[in-house]
N, C-alpha and C. Protein backbone atom coordinates (compact mmCIF):
# COMPACT_ATOMS: atom_id res chain seq x y z
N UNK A 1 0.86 -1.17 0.00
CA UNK A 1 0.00 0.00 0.00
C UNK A 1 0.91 1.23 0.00
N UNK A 2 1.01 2.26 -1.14
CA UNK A 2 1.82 3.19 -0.80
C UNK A 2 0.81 4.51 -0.23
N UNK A 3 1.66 5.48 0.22
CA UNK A 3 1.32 6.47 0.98
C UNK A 3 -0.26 6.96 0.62
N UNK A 4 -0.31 7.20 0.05
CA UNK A 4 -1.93 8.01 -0.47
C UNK A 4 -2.82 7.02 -0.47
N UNK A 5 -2.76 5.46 -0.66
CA UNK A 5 -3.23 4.57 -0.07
C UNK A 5 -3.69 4.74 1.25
N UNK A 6 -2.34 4.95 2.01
CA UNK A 6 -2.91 4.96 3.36
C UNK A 6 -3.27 5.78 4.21
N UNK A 7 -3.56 7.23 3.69
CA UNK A 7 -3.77 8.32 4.22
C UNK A 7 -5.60 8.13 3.74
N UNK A 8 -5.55 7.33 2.45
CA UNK A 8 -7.38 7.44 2.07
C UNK A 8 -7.85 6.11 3.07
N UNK A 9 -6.74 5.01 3.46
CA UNK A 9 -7.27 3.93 4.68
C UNK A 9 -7.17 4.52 5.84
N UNK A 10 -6.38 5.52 6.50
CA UNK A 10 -7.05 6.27 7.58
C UNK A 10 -8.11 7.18 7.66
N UNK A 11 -8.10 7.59 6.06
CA UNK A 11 -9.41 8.15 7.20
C UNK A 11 -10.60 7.40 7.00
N UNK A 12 -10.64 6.55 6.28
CA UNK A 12 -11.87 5.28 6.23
C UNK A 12 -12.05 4.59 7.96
N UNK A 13 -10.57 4.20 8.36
CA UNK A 13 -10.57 4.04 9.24
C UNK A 13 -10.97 4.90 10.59
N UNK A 14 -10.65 6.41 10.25
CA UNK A 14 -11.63 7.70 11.35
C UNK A 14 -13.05 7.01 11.33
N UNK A 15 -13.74 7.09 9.99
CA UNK A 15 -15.51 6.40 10.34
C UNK A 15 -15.73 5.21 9.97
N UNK A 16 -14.48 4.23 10.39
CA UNK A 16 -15.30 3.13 10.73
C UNK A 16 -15.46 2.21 9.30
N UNK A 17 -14.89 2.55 8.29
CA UNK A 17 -15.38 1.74 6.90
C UNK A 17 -13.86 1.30 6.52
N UNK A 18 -12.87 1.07 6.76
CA UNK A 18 -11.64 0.66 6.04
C UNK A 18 -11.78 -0.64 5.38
N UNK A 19 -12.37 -1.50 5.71
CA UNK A 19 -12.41 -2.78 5.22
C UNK A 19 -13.36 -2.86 4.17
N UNK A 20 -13.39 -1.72 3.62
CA UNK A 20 -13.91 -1.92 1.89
C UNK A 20 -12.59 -1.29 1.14
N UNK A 21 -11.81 -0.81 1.45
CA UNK A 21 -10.30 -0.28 0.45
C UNK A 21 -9.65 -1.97 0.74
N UNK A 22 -9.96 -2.25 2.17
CA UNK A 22 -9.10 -3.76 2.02
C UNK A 22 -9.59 -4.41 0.94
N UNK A 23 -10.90 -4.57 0.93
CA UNK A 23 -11.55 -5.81 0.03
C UNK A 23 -11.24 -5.20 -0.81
N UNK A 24 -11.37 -3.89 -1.55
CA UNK A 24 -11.26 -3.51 -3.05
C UNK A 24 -9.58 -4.31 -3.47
N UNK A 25 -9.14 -3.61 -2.38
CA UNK A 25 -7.52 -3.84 -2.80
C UNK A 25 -7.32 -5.88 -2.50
N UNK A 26 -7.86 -6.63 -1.76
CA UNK A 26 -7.34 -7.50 -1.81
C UNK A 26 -8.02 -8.22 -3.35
N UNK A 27 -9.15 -7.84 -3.35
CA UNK A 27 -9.90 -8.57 -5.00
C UNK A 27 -8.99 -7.93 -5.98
N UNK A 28 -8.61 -6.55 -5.83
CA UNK A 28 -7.10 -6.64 -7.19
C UNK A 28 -6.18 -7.53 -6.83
N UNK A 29 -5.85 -7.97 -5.62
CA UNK A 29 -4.64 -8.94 -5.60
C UNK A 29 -5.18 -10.05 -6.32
N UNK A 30 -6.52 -10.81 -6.17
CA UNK A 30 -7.41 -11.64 -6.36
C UNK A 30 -6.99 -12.21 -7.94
N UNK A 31 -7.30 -10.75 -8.68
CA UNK A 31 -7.20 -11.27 -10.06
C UNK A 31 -5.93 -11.21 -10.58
N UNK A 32 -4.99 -11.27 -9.75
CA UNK A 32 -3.72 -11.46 -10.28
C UNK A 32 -2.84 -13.00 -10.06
N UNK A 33 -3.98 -13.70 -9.48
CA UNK A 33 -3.77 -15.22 -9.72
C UNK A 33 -3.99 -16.13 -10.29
N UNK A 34 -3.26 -17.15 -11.09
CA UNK A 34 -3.63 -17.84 -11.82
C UNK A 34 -3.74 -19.54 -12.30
N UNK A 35 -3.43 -19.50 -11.07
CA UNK A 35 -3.53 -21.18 -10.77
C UNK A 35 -4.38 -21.83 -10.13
N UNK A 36 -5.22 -22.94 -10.08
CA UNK A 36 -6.52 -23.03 -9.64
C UNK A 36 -6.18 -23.13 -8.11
N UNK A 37 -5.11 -23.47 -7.56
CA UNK A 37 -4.70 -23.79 -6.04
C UNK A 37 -4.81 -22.42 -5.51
N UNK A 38 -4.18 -21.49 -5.95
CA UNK A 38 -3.90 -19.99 -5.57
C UNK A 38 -5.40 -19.21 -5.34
N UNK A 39 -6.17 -19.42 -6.72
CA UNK A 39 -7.81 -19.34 -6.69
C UNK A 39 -8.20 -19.45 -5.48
N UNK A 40 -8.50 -20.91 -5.64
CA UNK A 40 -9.25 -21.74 -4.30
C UNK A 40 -9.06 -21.03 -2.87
N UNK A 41 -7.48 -20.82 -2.66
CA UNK A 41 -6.76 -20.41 -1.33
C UNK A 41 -7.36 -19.50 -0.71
N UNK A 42 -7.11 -18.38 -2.00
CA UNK A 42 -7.71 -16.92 -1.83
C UNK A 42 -8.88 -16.61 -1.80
N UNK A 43 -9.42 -16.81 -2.96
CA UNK A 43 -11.26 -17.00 -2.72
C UNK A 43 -11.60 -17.40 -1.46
N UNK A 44 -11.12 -18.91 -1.02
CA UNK A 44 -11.76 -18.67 0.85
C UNK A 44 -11.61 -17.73 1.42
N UNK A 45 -9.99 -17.37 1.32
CA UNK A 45 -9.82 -16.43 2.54
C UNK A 45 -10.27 -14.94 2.59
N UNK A 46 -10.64 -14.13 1.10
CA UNK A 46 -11.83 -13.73 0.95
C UNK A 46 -12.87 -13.61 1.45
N UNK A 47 -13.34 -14.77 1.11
CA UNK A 47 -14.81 -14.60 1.29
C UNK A 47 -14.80 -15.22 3.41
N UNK A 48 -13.98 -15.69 3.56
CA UNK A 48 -13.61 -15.87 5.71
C UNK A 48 -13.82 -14.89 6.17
N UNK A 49 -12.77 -13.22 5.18
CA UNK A 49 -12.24 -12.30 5.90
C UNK A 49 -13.16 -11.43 5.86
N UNK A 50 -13.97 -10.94 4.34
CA UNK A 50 -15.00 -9.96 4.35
C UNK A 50 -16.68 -10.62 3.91
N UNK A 51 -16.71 -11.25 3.35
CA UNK A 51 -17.84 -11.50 2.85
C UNK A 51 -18.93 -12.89 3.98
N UNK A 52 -18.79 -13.60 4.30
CA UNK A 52 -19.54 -14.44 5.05
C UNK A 52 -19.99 -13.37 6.16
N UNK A 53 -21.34 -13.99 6.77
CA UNK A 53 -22.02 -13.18 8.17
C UNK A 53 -21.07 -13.39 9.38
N UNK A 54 -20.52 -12.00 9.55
CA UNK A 54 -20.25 -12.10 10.90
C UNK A 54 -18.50 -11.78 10.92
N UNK A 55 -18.00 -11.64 9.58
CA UNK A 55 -16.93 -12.06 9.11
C UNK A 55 -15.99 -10.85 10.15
N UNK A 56 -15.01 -10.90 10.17
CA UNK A 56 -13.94 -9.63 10.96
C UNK A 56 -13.90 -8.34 10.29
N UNK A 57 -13.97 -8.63 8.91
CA UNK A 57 -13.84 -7.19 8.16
C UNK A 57 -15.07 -7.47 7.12
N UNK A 58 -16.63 -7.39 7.65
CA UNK A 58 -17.35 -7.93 6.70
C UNK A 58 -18.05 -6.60 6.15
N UNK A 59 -17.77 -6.54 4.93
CA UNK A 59 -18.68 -5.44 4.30
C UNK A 59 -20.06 -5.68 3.71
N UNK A 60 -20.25 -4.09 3.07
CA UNK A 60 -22.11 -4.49 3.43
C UNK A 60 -22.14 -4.67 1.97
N UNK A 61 -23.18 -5.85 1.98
CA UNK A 61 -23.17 -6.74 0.19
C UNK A 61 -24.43 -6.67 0.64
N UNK A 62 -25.08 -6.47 -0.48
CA UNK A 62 -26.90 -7.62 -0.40
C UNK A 62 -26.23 -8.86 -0.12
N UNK A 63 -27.82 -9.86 0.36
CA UNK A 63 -27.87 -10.57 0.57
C UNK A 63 -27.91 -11.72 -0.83
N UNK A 64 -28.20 -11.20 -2.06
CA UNK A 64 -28.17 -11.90 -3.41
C UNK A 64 -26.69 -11.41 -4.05
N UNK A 65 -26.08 -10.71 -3.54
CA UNK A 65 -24.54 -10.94 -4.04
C UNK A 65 -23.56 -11.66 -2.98
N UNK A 66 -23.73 -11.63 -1.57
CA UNK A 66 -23.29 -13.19 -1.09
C UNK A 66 -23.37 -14.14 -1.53
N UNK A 67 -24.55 -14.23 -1.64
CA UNK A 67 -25.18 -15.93 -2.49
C UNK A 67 -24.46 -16.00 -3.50
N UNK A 68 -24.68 -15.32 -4.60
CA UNK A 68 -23.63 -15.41 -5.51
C UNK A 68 -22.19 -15.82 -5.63
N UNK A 69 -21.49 -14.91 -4.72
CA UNK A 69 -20.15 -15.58 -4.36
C UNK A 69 -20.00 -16.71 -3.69
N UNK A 70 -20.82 -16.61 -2.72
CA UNK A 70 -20.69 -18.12 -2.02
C UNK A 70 -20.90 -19.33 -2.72
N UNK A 71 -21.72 -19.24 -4.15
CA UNK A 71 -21.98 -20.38 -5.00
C UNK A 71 -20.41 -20.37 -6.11
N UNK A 72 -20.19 -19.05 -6.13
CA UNK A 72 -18.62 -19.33 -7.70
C UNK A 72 -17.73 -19.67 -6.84
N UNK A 73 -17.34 -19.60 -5.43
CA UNK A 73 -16.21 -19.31 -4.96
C UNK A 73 -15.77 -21.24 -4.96
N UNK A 74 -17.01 -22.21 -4.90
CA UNK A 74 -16.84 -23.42 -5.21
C UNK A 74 -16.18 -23.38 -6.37
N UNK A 75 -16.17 -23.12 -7.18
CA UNK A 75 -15.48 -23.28 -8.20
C UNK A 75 -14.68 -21.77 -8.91
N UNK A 76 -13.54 -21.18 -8.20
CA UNK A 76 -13.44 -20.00 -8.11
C UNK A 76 -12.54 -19.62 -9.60
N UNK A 77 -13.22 -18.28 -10.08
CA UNK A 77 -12.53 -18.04 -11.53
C UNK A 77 -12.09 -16.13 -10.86
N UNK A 78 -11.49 -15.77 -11.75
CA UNK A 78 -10.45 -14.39 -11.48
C UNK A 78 -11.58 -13.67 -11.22
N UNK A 79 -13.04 -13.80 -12.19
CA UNK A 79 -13.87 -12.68 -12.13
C UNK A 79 -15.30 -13.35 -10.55
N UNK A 80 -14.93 -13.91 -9.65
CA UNK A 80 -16.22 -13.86 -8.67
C UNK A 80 -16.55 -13.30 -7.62
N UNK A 81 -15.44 -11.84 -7.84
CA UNK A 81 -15.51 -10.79 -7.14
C UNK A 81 -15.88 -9.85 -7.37
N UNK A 82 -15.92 -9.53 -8.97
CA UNK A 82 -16.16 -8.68 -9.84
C UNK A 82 -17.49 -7.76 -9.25
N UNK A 83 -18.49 -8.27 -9.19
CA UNK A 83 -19.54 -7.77 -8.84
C UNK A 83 -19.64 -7.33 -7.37
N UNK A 84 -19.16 -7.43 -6.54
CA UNK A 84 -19.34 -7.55 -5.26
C UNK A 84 -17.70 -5.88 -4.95
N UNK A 85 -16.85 -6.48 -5.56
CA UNK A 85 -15.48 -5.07 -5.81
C UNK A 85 -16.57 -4.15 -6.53
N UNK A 86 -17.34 -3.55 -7.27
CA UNK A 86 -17.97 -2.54 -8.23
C UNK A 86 -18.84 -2.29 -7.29
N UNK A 87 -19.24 -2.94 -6.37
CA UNK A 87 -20.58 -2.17 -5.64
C UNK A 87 -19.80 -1.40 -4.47
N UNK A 88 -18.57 -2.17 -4.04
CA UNK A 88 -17.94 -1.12 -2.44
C UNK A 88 -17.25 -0.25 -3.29
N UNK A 89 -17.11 -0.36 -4.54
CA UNK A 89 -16.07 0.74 -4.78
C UNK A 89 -17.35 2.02 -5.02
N UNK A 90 -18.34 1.28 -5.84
CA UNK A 90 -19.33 2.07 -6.00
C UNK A 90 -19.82 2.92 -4.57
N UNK A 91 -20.04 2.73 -3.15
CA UNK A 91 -19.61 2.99 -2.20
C UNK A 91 -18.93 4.17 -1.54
N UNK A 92 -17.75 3.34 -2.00
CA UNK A 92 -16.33 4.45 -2.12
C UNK A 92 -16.20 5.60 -2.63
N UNK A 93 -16.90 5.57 -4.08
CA UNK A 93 -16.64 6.92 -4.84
C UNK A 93 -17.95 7.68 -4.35
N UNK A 94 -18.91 7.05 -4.44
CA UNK A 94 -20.06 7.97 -3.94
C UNK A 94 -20.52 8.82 -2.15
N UNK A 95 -19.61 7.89 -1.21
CA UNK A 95 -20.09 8.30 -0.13
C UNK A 95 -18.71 8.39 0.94
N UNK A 96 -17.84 7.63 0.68
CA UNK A 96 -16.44 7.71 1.55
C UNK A 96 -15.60 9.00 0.29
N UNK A 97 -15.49 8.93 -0.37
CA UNK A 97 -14.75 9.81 -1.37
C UNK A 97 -14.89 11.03 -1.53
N UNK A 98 -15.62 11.84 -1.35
CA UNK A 98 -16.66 12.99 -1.74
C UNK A 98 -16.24 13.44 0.08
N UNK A 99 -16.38 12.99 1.04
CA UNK A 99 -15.96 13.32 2.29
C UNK A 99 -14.62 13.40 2.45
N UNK A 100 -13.80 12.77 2.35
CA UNK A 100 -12.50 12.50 2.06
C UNK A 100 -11.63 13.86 1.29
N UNK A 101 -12.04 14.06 0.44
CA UNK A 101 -11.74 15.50 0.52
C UNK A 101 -12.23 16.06 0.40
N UNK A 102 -12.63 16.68 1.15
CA UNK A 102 -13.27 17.79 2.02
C UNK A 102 -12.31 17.31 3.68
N UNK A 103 -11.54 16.49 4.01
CA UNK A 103 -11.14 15.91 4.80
C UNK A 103 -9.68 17.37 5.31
N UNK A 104 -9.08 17.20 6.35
CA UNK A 104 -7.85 17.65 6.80
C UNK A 104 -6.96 17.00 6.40
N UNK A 105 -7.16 15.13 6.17
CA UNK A 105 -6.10 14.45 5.71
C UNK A 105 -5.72 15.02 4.00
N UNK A 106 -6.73 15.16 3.43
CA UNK A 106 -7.18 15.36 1.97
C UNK A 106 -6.01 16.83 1.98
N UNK A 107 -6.55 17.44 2.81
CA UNK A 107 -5.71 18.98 2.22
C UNK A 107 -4.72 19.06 2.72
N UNK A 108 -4.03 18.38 3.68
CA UNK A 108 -2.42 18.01 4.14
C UNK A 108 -1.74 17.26 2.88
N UNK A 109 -2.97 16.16 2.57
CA UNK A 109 -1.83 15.79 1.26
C UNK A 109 -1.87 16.28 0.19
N UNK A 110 -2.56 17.36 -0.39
CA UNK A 110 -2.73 18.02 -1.08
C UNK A 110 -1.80 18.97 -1.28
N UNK A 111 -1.41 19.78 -0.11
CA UNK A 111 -0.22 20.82 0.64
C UNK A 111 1.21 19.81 0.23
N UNK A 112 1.16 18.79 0.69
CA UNK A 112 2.43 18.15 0.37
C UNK A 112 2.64 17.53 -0.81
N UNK A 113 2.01 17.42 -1.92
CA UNK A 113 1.98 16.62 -2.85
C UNK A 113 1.81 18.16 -3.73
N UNK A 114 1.77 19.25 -3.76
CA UNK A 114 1.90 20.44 -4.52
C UNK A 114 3.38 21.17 -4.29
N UNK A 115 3.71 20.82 -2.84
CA UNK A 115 4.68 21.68 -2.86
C UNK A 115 5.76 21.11 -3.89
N UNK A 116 6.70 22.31 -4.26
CA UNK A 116 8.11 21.78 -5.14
C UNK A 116 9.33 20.67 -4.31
N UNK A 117 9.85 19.80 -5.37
CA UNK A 117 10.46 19.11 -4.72
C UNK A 117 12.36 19.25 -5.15
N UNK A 118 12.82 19.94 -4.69
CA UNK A 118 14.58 19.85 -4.89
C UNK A 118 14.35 20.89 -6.53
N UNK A 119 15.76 21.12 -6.64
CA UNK A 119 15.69 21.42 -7.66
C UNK A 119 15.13 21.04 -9.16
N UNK A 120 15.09 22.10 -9.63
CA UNK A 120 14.68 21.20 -11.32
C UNK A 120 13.23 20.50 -10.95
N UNK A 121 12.53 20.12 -10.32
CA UNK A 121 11.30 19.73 -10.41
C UNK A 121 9.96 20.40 -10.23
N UNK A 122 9.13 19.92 -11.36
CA UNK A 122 8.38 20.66 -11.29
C UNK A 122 7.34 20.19 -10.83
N UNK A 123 6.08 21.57 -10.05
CA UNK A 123 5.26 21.77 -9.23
C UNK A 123 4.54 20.42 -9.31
N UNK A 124 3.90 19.71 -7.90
CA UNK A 124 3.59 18.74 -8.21
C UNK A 124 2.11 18.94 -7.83
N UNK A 125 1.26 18.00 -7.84
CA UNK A 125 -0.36 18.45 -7.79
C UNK A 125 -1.33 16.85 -7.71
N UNK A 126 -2.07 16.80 -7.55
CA UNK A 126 -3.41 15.47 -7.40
C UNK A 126 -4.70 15.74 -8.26
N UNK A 127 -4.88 14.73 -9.34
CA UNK A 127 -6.14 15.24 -10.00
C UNK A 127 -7.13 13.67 -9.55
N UNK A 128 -8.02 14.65 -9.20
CA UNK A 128 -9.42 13.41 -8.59
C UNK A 128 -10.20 13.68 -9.77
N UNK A 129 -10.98 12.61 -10.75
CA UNK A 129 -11.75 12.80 -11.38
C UNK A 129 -13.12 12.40 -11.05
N UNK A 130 -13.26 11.92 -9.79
CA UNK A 130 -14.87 12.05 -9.58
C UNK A 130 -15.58 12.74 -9.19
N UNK A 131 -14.77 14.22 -8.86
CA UNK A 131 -14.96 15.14 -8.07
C UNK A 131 -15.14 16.45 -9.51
N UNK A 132 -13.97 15.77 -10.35
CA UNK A 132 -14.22 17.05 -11.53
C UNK A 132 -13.47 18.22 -10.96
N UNK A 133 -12.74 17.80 -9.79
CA UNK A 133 -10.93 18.72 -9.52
C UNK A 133 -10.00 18.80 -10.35
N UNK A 134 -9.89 19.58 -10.78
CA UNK A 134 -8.43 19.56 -11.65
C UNK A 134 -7.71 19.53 -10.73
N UNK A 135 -6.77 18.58 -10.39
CA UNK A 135 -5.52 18.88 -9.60
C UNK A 135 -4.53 17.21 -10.11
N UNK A 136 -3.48 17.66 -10.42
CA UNK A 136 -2.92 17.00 -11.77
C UNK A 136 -1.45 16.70 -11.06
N UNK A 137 -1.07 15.25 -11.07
CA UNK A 137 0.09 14.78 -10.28
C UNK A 137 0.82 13.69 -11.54
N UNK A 138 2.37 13.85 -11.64
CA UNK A 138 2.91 13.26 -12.73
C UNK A 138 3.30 11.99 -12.28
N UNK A 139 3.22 11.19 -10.76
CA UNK A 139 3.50 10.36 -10.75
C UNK A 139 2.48 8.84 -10.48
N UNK A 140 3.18 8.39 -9.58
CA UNK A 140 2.37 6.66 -9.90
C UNK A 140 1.23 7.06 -8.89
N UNK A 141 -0.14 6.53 -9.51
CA UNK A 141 -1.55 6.48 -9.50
C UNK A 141 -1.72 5.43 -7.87
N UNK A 142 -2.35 6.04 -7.38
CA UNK A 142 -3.06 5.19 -6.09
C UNK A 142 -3.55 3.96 -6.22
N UNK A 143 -4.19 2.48 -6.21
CA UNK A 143 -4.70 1.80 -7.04
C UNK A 143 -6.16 1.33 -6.63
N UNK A 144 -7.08 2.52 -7.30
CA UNK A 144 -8.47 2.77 -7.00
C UNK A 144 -9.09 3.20 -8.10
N UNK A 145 -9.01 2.47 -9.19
CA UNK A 145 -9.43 2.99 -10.68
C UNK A 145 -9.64 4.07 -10.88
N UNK A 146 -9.39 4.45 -12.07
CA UNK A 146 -9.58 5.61 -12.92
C UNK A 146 -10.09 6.57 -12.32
N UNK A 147 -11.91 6.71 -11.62
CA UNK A 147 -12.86 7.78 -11.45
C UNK A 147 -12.07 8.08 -10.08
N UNK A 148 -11.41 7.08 -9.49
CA UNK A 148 -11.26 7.54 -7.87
C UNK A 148 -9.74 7.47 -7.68
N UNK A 149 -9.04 7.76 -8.52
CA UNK A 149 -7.17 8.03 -8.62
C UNK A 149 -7.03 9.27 -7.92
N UNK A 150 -5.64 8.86 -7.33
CA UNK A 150 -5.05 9.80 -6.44
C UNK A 150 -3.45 9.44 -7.27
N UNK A 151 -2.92 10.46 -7.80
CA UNK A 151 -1.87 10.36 -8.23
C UNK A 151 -1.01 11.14 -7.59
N UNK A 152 -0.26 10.35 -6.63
CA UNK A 152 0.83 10.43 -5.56
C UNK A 152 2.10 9.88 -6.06
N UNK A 153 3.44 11.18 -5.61
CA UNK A 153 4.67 10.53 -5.24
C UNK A 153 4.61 9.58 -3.79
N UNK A 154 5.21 8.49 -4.38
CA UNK A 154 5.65 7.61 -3.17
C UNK A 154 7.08 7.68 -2.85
């Protein structure tokens, strides 16, 4: 998780919601496996960690997209998260995101991620596009798709 990662998991963590950036972020780890053993492994521990009732970090799914997973994860393919990652992110951009900056964390890293760095470099900046901010950063992207990028030096 680099920095702007974890400045948007604290303050999830201020109200209480962090364990939907986990799940977003562990279902990208998700589809970066490709062996049916690795599948299987992960998909449980998945669906142990956030998705079953009662789970330690259980986020809020309908009750017909549990079911769902709980039926592919028997036979687990890259995409049986797919639906279940699009609704917390959906979530994310609509109701944790939109607060977030507007946040103190938001405009500290904002302050630090604008200021100049050493010589010869130029002004640096953060563009959020779900917000429709121009604020425009040349380096590596947060990893929270496209609408909800935070493009931070790490």
């Amino acid at each position: 998780m680099n920095g702007g990662q974890r400045i948007f998991r604290d303050f999830l963590k201020s109200e209480f919601c962090e364990e939907n950036l986990d799940f977003w972020l562990a279902c990208q780890e998700y589809k970066s496996f490709d062996t049916p053993a690795e599948l299987i492994q992960r998909a449980a521990s998945i669906y142990e960690e956030f998705i079953r009732a009662d789970a330690p970090k259980e986020v809020n799914l309908d009750f017909y997209t549990r079911e769902i997973i709980s039926q592919s994860i028997q036979h687990p393919s890259p995409s049986c998260f797919v639906v279940a990652q699009r609704k917390i992110y959906s979530l994310m951009e609509n109701d944790s995101f939109p607060r977030f900056i507007q946040s103190e964390q938001y405009k500290v890293l904002f302050i630090a991620a604008s200021k100049p760095r050493g010589l010869g470099k130029h002004r640096k900046a953060l563009r959020i596009k779900s917000t429709g901010d121009l604020i425009q950063h040349d380096s590596k992207p947060i990893i929270l798709q496209s609408e909800l990028s935070l493009h931070l030096a790490c």
